[in-house]
Protein backbone atom coordinates (compact mmCIF):
# COMPACT_ATOMS: atom_id res chain seq x y z
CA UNK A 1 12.67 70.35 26.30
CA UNK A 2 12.81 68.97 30.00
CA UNK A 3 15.89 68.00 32.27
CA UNK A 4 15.80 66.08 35.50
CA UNK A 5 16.95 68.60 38.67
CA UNK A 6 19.36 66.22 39.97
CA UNK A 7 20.94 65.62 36.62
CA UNK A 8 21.25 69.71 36.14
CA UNK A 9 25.19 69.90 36.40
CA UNK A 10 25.77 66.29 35.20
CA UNK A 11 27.55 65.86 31.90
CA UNK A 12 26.93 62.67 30.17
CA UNK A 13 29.71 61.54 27.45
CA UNK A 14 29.06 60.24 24.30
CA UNK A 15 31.26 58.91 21.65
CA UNK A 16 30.46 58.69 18.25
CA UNK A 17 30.72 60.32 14.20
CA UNK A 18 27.84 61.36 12.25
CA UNK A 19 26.62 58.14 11.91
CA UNK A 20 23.08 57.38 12.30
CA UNK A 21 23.48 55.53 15.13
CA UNK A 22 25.38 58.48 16.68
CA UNK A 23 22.19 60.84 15.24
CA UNK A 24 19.67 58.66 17.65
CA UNK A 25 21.19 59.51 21.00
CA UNK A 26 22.12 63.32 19.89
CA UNK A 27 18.85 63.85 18.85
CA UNK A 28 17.08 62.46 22.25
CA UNK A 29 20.07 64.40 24.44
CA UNK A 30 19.27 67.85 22.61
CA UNK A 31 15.04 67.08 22.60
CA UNK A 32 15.58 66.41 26.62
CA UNK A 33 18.00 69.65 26.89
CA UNK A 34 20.66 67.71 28.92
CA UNK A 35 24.48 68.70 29.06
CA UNK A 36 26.59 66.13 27.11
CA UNK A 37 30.21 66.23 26.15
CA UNK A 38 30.68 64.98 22.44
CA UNK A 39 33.83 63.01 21.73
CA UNK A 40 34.61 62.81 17.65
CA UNK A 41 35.58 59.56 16.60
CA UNK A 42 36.95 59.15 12.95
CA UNK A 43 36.17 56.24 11.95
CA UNK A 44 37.51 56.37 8.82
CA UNK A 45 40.99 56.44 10.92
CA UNK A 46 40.19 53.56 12.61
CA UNK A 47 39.60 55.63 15.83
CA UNK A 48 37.14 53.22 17.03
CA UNK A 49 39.52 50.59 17.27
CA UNK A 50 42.13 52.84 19.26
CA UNK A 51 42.98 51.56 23.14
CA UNK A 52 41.05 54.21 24.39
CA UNK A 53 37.65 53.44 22.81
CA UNK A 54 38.18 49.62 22.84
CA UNK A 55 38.46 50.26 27.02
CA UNK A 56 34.82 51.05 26.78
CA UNK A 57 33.56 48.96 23.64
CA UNK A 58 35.93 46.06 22.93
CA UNK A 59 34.51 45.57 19.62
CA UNK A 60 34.44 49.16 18.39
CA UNK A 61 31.10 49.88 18.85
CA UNK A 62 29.97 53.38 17.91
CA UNK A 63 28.25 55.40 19.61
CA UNK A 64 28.98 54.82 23.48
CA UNK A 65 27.10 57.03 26.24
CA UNK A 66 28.37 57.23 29.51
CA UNK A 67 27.06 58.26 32.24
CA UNK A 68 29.01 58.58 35.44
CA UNK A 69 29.99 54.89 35.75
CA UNK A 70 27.63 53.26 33.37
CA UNK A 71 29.00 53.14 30.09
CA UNK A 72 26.40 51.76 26.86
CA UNK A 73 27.47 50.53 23.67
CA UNK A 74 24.06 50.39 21.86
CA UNK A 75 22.37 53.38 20.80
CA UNK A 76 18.77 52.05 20.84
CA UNK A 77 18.90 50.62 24.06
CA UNK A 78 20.83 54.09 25.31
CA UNK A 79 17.90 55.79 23.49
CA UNK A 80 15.80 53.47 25.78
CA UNK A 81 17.89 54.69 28.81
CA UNK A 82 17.87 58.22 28.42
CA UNK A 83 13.67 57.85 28.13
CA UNK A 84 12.90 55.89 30.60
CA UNK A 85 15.68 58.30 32.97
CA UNK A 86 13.35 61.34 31.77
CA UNK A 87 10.05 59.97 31.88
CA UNK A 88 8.69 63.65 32.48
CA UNK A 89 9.60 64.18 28.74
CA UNK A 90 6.69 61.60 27.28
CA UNK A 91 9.48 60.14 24.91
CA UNK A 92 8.58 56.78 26.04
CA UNK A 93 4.83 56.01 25.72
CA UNK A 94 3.40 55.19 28.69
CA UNK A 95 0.74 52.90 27.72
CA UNK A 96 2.20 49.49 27.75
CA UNK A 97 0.86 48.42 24.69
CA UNK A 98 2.11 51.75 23.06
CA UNK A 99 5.37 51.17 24.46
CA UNK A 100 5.86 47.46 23.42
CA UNK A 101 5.21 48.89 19.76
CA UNK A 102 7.66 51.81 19.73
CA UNK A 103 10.20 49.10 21.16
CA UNK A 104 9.38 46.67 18.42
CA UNK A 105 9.36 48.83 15.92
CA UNK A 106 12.58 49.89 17.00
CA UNK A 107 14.01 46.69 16.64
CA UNK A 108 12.54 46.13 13.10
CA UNK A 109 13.49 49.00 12.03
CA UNK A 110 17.36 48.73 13.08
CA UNK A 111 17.71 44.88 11.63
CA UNK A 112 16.28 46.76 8.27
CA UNK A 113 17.92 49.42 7.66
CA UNK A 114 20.93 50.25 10.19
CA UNK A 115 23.58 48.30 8.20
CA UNK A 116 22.08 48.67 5.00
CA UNK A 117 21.66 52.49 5.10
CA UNK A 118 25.40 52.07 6.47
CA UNK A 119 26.49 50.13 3.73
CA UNK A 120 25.10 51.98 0.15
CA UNK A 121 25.97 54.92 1.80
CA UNK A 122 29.72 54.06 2.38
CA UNK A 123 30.11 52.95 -0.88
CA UNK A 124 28.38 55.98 -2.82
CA UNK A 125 30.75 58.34 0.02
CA UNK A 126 34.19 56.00 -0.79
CA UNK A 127 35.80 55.21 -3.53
CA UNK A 128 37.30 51.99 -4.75
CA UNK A 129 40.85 53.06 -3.56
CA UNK A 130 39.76 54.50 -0.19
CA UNK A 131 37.37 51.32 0.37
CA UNK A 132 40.70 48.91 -0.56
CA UNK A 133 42.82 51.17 1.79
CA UNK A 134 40.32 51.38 4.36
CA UNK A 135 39.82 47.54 4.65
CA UNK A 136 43.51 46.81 4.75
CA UNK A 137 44.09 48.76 7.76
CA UNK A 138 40.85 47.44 9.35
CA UNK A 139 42.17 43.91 8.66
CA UNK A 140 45.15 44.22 10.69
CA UNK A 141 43.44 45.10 13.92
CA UNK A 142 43.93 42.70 16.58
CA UNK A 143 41.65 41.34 18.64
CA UNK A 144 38.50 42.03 16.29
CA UNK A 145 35.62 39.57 15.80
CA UNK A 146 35.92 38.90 11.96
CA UNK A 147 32.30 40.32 10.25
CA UNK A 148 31.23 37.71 7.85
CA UNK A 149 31.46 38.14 4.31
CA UNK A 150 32.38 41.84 4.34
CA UNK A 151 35.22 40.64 2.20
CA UNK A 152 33.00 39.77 -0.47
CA UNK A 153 31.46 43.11 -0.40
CA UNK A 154 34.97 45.20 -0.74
CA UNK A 155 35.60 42.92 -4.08
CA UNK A 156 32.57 43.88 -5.24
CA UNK A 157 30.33 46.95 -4.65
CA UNK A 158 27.46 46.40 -6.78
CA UNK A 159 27.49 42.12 -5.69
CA UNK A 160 24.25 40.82 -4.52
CA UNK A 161 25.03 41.90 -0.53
CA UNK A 162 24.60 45.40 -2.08
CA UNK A 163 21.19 44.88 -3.64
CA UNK A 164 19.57 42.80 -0.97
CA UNK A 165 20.68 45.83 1.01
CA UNK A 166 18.39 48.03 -1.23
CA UNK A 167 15.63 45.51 -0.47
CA UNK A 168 16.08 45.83 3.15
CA UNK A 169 15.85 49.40 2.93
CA UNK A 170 12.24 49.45 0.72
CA UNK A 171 11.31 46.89 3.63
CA UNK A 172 11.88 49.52 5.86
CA UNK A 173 10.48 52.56 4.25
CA UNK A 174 7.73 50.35 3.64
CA UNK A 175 7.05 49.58 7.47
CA UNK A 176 7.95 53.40 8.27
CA UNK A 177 5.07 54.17 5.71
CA UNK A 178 2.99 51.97 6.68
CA UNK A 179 2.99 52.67 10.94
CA UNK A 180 2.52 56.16 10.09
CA UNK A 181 -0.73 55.65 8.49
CA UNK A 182 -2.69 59.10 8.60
CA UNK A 183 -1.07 59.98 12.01
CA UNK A 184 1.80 62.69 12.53
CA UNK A 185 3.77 60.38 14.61
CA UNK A 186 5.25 56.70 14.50
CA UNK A 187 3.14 55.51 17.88
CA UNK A 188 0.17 56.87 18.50
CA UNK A 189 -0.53 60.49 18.82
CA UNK A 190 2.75 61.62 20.57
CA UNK A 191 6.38 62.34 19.27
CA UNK A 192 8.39 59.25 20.86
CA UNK A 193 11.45 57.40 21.12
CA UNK A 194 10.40 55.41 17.61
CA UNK A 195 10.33 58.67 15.47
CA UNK A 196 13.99 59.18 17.13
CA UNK A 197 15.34 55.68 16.31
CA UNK A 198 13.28 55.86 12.72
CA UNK A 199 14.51 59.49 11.03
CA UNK A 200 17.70 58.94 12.28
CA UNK A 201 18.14 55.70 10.14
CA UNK A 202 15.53 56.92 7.75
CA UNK A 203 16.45 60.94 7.05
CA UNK A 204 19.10 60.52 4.64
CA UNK A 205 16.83 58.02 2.44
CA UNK A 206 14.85 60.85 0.21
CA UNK A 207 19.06 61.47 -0.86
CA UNK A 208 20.46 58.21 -0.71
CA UNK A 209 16.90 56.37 -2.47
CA UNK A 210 15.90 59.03 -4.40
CA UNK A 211 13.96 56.60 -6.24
CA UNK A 212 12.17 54.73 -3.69
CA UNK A 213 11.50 57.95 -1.02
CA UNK A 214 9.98 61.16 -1.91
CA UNK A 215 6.74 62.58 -2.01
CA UNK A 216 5.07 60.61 -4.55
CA UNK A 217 5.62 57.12 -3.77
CA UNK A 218 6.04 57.10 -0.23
CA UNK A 219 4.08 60.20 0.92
CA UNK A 220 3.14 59.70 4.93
CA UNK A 221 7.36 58.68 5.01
CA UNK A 222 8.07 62.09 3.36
CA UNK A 223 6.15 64.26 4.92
CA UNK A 224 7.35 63.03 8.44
CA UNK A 225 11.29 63.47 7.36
CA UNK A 226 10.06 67.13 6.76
CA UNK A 227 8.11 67.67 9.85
CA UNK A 228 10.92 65.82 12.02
CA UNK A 229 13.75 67.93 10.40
CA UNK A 230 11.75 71.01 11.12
CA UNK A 231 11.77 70.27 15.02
CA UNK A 232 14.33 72.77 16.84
CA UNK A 233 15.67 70.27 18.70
CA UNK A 234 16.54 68.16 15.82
CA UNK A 235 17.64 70.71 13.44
CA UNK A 236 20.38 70.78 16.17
CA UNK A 237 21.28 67.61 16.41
CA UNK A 238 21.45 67.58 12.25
CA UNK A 239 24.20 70.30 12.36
CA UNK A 240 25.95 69.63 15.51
CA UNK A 241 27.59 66.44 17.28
CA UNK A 242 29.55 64.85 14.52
CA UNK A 243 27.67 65.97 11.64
CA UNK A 244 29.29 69.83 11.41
CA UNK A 245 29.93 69.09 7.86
CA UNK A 246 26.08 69.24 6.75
CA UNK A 247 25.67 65.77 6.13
CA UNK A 248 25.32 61.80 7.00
CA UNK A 249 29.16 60.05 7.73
CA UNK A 250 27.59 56.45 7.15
CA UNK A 251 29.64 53.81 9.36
CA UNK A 252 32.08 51.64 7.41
CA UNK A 253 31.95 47.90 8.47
CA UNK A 254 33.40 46.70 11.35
C-alpha cells in the first residue's frame, strides 16, 4: 500500500455504518495505507439525521470523508478523490480511455445496484415491526427531502418496487460478469477504483442472491468476490470500520 509524504500525519475523517457505500471508501483508505478516524453512525437510530451529521450532509448522506476543510458526501466521487490524491497507487487508470470506463462503470454500477442491494437487504435484516417503527421515527424528521414512494414499499415488502429491485441487481451482476470477461480485474489488467466501487456493492450478492450469484451461473463474478476478499487490504476493511459485527448493515431509506 502507498501514502503520500505530506499526508503522513494527516488524519482524514469519515463517517459512515457498514453500509456498502461506507465499504467503498474504507476499502480504498486501508489499500492506500492512510490514517483515517472512523466515526460510527447508527443509522438505524436515526444518527444520520442528528445536528451534528446534518452540519456536514444536510440530507443525511452516509458516508462523509473529510479532509481538513473539504468535507464529501458521495462515496464514489470521494473514491474518485482519494485516487486521483494518490496517483502513485495506480487505483485510477491512467489511460484516458481506461479511466473514462472505470468511471462509467462506476456510475452504472451504483444506479443498479446501490439502492437495490440497500433495499432487499434491509428488508431480509428488519422485520415488519422494526421496518413500521423505523419509518415512523424517520417520518418525523424535519427538514428532510421526502423519497418518493418509499411509503409504498414499508406497506408492502414483497410489492413490485421489491422485485424490480431484484431485476436491477441481475442487471448488475450481469454487467459485473460481463466487464470481467477472462480478465482478473474490472478495467484492464490492473486492480482499480471500479473493482473498489463494484465488490463493495457486489460482495454480499453470492448471500443475499444466492440464486442468481455463485459459481455456476455467474462464474468470472464469483471468482472475483473470492479473489477481492482475499486481498489483505480488503479483508481489513471487511472486518473493521463499521462492519465489526462480520457482516453487511444495508442502509435503510432515507
Amino acid at each position: 500500500a502507498w501514502a503520500v509524504p505530506w499526508r503522513r500525519w494527516h488524519v482524514l475523517e469519515l463517517y459512515g455504518s457498514g453500509d456498502p457505500a461506507t465499504l467503498k471508501l474504507v476499502i480504498c483508505l486501508e489499500e492506500l495505507a492512510l490514517p483515517y478516524k472512523f466515526h460510527a453512525l447508527d443509522l438505524k437510530k436515526l444518527d444520520q439525521w442528528s445536528p451534528a451529521h446534518r452540519s456536514m450532509a444536510p440530507q443525511g448522506e452516509v458516508p462523509v470523508l473529510v479532509d481538513g476543510a473539504r468535507v464529501m458526501s458521495d462515496a464514489t466521487i470521494a473514491l474518485l478523490y482519494l485516487g486521483e490524491s494518490h496517483r502513485q497507487a495506480n487505483l485510477v487508470p491512467g489511460d484516458p480511455v481506461a479511466q473514462y470506463d472505470a468511471q462509467a462503470l462506476n456510475d452504472v454500477l451504483d444506479a443498479a445496484l446501490l439502492g437495490s442491494v440497500n433495499l432487499i437487504g434491509w428488508h431480509r435484516q428488519q422485520d415488519g415491526a422494526a421496518r413500521a417503527a423505523f419509518n415512523e421515527a424517520l417520518a418525523a424528521v424535519p427538514g428532510r427531502r421526502k423519497a418518493a414512494g418509499w411509503s409504498a414499499v414499508w406497506r408492502d415488502a414483497e410489492s413490485d418496487r421489491c422485485r424490480r429491485a431484484e431485476e436491477k441487481i441481475a442487471g448488475g451482476a450481469a454487467k459485473i460478469e460481463a466487464a470481467l470477461g477472462m480478465r482478473l480485474w474490472l478495467v484492464g489488467d490492473d486492480f482499480t477504483i471500479a473493482d473498489i466501487c463494484a465488490f463493495a456493492l457486489a460482495e454480499s450478492l453470492p448471500t443475499l442472491m444466492p440464486g442468481l450469484v455463485d459459481a455456476e451461473r455467474t462464474p468470472q463474478l464469483f471468482a472475483w468476490i473470492l479473489r477481492m476478499r482475499a486481498r489483505p487490504d480488503v479483508r481489513r476493511a471487511l472486518t473493521g470500520a463499521g462492519r465489526s459485527h462480520g457482516g453487511t448493515l444495508y442502509a435503510p431509506p432515507q
